[in-house]
Protein backbone atom coordinates (compact mmCIF):
# COMPACT_ATOMS: atom_id res chain seq x y z
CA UNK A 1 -22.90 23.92 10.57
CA UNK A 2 -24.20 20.52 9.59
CA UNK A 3 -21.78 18.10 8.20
CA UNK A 4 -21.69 17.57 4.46
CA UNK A 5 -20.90 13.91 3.53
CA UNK A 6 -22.75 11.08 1.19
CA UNK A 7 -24.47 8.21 2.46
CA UNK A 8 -21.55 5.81 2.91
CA UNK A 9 -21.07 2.92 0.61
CA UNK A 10 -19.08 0.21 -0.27
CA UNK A 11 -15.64 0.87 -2.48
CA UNK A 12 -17.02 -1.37 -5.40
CA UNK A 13 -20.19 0.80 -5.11
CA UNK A 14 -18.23 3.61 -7.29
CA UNK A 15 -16.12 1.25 -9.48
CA UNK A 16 -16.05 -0.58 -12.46
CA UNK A 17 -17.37 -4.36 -12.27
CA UNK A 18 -14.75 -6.96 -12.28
CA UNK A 19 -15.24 -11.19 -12.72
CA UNK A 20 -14.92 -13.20 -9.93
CA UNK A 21 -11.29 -14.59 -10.94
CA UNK A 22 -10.44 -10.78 -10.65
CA UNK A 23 -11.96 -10.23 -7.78
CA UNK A 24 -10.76 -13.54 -5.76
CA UNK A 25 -6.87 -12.96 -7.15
CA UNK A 26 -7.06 -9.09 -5.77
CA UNK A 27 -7.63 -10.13 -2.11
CA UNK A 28 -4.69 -12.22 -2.17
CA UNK A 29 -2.46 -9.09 -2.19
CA UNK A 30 -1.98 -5.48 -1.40
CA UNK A 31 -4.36 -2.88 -2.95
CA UNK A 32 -4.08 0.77 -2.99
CA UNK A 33 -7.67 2.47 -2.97
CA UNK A 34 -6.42 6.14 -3.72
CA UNK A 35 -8.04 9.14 -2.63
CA UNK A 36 -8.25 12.49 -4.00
CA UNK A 37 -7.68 15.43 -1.60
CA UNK A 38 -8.01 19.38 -1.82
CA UNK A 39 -7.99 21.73 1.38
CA UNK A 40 -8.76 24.95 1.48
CA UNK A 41 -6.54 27.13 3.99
CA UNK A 42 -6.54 30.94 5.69
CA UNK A 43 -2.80 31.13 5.18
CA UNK A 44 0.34 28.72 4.53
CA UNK A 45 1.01 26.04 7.24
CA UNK A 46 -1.18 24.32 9.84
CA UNK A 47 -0.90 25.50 13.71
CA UNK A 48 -0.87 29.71 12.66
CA UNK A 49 -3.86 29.25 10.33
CA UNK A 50 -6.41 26.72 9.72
CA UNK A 51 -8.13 24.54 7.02
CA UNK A 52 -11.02 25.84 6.55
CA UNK A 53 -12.71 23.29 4.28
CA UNK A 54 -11.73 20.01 2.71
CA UNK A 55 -12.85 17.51 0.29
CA UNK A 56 -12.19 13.63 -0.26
CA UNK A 57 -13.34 11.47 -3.65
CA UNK A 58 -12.36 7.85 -4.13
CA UNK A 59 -9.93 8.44 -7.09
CA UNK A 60 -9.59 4.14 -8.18
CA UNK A 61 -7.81 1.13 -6.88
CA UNK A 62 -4.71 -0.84 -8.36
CA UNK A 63 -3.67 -4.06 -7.43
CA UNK A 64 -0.35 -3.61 -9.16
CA UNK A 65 -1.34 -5.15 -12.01
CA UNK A 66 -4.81 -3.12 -12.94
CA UNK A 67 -5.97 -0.09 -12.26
CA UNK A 68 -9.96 0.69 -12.05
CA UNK A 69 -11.12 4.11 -12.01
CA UNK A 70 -14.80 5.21 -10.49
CA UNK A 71 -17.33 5.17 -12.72
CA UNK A 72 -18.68 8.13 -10.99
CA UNK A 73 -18.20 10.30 -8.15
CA UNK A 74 -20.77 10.40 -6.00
CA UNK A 75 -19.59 9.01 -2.96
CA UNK A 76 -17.84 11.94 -1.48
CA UNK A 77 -16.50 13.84 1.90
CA UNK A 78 -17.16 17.27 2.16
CA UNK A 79 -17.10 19.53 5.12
CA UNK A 80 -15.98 23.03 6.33
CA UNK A 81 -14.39 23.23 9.36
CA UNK A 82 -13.75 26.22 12.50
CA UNK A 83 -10.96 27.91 12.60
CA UNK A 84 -8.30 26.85 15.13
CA UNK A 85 -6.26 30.07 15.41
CA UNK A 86 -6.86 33.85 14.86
CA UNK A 87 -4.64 34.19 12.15
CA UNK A 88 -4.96 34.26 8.42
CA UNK A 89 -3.94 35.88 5.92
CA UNK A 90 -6.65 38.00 3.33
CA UNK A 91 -5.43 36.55 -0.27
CA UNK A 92 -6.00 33.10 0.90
CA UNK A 93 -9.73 33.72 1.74
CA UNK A 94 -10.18 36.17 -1.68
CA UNK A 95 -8.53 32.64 -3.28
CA UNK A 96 -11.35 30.40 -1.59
CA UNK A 97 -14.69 32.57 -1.42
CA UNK A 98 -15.05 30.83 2.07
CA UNK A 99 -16.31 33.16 4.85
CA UNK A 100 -14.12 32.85 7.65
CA UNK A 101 -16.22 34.72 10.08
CA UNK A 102 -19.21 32.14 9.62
CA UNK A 103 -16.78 29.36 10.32
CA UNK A 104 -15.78 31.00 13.41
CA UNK A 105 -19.30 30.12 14.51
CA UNK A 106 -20.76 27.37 12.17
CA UNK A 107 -17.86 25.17 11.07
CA UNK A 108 -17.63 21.83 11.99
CA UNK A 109 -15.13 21.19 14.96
CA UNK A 110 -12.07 20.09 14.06
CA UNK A 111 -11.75 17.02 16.27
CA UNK A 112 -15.21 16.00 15.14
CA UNK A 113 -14.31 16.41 11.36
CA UNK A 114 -10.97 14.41 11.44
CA UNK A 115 -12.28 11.53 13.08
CA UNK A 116 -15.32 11.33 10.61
CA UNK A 117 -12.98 11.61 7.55
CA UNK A 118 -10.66 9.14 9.04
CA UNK A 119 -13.49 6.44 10.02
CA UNK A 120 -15.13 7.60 5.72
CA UNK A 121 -11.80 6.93 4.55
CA UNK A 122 -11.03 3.29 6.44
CA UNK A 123 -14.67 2.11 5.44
CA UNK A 124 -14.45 2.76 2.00
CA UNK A 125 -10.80 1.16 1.99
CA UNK A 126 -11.99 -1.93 3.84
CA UNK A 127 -9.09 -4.45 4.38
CA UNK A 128 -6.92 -2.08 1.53
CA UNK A 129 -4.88 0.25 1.90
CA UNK A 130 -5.96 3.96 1.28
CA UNK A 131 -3.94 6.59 -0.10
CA UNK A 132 -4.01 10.26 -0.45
CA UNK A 133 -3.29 11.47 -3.85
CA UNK A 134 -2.79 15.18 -5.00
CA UNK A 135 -1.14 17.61 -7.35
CA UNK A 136 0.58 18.85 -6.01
CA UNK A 137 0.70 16.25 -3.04
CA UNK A 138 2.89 18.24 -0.77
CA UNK A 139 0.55 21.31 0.46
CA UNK A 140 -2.48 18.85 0.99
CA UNK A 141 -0.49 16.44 2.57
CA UNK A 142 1.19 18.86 4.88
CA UNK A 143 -2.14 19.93 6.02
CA UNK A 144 -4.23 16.47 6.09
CA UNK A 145 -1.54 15.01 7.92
CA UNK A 146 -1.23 17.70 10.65
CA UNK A 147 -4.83 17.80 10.83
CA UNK A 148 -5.58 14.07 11.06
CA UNK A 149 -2.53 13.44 13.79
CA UNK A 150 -3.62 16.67 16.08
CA UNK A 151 -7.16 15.79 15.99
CA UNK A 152 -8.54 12.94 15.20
CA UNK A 153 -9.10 10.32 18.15
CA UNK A 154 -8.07 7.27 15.69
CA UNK A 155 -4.79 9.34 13.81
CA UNK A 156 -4.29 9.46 10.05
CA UNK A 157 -6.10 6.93 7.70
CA UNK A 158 -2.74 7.69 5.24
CA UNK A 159 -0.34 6.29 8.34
CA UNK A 160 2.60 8.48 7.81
CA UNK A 161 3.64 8.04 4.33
CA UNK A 162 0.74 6.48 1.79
CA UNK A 163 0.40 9.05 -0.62
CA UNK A 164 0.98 9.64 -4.33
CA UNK A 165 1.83 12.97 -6.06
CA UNK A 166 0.47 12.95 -9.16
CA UNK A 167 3.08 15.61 -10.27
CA UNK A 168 5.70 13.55 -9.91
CA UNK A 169 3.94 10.71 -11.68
CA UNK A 170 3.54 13.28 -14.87
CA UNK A 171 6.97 14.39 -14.81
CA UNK A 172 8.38 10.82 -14.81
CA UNK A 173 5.88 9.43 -17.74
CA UNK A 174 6.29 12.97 -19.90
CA UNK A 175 9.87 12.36 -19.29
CA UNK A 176 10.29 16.24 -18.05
CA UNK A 177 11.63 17.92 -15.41
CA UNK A 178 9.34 18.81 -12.19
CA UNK A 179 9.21 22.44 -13.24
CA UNK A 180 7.84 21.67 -16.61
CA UNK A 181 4.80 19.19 -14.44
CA UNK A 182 2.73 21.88 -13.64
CA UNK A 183 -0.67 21.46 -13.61
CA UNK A 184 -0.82 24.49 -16.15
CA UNK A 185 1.19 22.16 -19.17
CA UNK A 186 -0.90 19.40 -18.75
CA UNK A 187 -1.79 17.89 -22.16
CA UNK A 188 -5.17 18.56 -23.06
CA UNK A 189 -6.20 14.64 -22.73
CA UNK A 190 -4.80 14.78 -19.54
CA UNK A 191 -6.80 16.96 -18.01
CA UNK A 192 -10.45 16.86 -16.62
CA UNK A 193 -13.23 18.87 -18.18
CA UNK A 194 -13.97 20.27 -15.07
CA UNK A 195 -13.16 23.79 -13.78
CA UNK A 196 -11.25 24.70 -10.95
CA UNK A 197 -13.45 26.46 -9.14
CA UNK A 198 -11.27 26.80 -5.44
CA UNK A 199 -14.25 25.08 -3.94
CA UNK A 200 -12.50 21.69 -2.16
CA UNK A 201 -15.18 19.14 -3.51
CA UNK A 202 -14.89 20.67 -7.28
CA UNK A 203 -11.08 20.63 -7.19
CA UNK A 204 -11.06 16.97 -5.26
CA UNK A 205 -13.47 15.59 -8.06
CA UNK A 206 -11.06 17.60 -10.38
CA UNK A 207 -8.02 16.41 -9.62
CA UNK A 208 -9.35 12.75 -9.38
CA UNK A 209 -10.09 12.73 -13.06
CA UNK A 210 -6.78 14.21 -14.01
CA UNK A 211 -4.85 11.97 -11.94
CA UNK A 212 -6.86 8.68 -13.16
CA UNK A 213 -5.59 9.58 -16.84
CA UNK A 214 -2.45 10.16 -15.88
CA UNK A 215 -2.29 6.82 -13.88
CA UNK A 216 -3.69 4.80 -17.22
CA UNK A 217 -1.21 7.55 -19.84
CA UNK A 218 1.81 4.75 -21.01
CA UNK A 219 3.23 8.25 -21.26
CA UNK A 220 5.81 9.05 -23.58
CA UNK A 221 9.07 7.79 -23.38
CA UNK A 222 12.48 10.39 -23.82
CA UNK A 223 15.87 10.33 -24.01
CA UNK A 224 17.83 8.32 -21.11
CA UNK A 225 19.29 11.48 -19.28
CA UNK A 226 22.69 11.48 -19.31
CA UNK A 227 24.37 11.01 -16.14
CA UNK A 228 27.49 12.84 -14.81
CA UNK A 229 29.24 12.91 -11.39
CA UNK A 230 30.73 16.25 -10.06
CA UNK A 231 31.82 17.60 -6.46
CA UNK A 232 29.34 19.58 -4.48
């Protein structure tokens, strides 16, 4: 099938206009240019079954003193891909909607896909420092990572460790435990007023929103836990 991207543009394209002072002080240090991630998967780990589509969205920039969030998201990375195994298992493709049988034939080669998202990623970055955010991070990242370091030509645009889990982030600022972070007890102003539809670009766009408020959320601040020491 034909790869689905947008036109590729500049970072500051998709986000919020800064002054000069702001601009000149912010290439004087590190920068984190986050970006959202969803994968859609035939079954549970990468090597036995295969993504089968993924999605990318610049999700905002902080300079560790400001964040900016995109004004919009229409600068986007979008493709599905071939399968790269015969495996899979039939909930994960009733969970997706994605017809595995037309990828067999029609996706977009894996090697091929990788390196495009990898180059999308690095020239939307520029001399920053992208990195992938999701919630939770750990399936995505699993898969990305895998993905990007088995077939892409120029490796991971992440490296081996930039990445932000956005359930952690709510579970420290709520002051909760990680079983209470969910993405199903999110406060209502929290979350995006988007659906999540299972397609990767929806959910990417999605989660981009939700983690953008929970990035700018002062959150709310609980009780110091009480610490103990006992033998394990």
């Amino acid at each position: 099938m034909k790869p689905m991207s947008t036109p590729q543009h500049n970072l500051k394209n998709v986000t919020t206009k800064t002054n000069k002072k702001y601009v000149h002080e912010r290439e004087k240090c590190l920068v984190d240019v986050y970006f959202s991630a969803d994968v859609e998967t035939d079954g549970p780990i990468p090597g036995p079954y295969s993504i089968l589509s993924f999605a990318l969205v610049p999700a905002g920039i902080f300079d560790g003193k400001e964040f900016i969030r995109p004004e919009s998201y229409f600068e986007t990375f979008y493709t599905e891909l071939k399968p790269i195994s015969n495996n899979f298992q039939p909930e994960a493709l009733r969970a997706n909607g994605l017809d595995r049988n037309r990828l067999c034939l029609e996706g977009e080669a894996p090697e091929s896909a990788m390196t495009r998202a990898y180059r999308w990623v690095m020239q939307l970055a520029g001399k920053d420092k992208p990195v992938l955010v999701a919630y939770p991070l750990s399936f995505d990242w699993t898969w990305l990572y895998w993905y990007f370091i088995r077939f892409s030509s120029e490796g991971s645009p992440f490296d081996y460790s930039r990445c932000f889990d956005i359930k952690t982030a709510l579970a420290i600022k709520a002051s909760i435990p990680i079983a209470e972070a969910g993405r199903s007890k999110l406060a209502f102003s929290l979350r995006s007023h988007r659906k999540h539809t299972h397609h990767a670009l929806d959910d990417a766009i999605e989660q981009a929103e939700i983690f953008a408020n929970v990035f700018q959320w002062r959150g709310k601040r609980g009780p110091t836990p009480r610490t103990t020491t006992h033998r394990i």
